[in-house]
C-alpha atoms as a PDB file:
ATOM      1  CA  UNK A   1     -19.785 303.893 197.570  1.00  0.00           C
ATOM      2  CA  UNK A   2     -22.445 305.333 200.192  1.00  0.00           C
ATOM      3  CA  UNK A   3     -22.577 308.948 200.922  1.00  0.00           C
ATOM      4  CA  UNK A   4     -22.514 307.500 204.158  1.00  0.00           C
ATOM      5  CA  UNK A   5     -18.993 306.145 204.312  1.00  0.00           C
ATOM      6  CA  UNK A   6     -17.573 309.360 202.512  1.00  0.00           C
ATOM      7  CA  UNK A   7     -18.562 311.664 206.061  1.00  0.00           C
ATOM      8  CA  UNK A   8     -15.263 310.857 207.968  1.00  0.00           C
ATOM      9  CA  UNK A   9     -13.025 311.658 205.131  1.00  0.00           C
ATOM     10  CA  UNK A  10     -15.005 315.201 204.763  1.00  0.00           C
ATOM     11  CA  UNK A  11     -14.672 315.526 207.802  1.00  0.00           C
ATOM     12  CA  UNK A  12     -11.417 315.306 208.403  1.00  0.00           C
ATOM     13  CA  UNK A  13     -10.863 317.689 205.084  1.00  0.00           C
ATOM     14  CA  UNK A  14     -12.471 319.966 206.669  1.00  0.00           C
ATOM     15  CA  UNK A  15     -10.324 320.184 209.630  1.00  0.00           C
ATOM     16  CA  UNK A  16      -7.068 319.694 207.952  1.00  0.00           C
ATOM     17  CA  UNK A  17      -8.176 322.967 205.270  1.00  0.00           C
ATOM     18  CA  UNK A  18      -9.513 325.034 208.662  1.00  0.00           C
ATOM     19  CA  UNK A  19      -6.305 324.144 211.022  1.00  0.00           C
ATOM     20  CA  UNK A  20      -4.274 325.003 207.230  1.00  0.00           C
ATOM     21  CA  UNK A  21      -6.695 328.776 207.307  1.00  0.00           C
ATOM     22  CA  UNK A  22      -5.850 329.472 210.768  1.00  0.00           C
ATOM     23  CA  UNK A  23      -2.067 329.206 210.061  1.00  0.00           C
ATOM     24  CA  UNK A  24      -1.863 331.060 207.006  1.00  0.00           C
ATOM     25  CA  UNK A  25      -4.830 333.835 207.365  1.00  0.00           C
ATOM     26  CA  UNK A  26      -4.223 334.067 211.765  1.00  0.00           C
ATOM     27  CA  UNK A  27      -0.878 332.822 213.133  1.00  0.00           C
ATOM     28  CA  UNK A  28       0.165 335.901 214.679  1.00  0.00           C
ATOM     29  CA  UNK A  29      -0.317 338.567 217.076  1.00  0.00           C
ATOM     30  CA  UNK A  30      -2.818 338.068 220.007  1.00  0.00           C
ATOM     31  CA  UNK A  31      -4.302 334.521 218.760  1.00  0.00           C
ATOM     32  CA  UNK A  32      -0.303 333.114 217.942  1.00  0.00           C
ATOM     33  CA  UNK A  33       0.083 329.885 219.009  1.00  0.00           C
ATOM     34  CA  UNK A  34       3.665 329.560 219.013  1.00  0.00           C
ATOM     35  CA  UNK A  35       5.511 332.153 219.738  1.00  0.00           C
ATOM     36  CA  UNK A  36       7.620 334.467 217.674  1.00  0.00           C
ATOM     37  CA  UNK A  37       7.583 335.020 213.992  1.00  0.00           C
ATOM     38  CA  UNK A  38       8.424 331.685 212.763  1.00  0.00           C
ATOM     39  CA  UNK A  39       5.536 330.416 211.826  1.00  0.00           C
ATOM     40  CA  UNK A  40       4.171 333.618 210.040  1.00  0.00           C
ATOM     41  CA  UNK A  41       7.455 333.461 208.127  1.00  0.00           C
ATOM     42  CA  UNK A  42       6.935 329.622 206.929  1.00  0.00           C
ATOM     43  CA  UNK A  43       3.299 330.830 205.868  1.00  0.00           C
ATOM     44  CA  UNK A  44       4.110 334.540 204.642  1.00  0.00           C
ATOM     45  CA  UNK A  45       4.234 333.982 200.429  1.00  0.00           C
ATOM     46  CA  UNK A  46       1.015 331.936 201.082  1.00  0.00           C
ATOM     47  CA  UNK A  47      -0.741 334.793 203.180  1.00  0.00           C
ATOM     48  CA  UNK A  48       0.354 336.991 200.303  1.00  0.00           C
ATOM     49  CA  UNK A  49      -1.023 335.204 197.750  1.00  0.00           C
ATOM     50  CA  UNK A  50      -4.227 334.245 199.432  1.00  0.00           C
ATOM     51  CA  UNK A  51      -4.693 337.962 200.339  1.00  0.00           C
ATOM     52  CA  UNK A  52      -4.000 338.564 203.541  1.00  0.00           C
ATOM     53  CA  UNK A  53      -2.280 341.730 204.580  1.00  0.00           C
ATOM     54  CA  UNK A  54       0.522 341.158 207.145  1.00  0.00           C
ATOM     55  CA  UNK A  55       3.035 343.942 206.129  1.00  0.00           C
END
């Protein structure tokens, strides 16, 4: 397979794992997209055991 035809698909990894970082490392505060603590509480063992501090 071409290196060629393997671009969208790391593309699109990309994205999916940035949009994924966002939620888990920045969904809250000032930048929150949705609002309230729902989503923080979906992503909080994640945040925890990437290392993010959110207590």
């Amino acid at each position: 397979m071409p290196l060629s035809d393997l671009i969208p698909y790391a593309l699109l990894t990309a994205l999916l794992a940035i949009i994924l970082f966002y939620f888990v490392g920045a969904e809250e505060g000032a930048t929150s997209v949705f609002p309230g603590m729902t989503m923080h509480e979906w992503v909080h063992d994640a945040r925890h055991l990437l290392g993010f501090p959110c207590h």
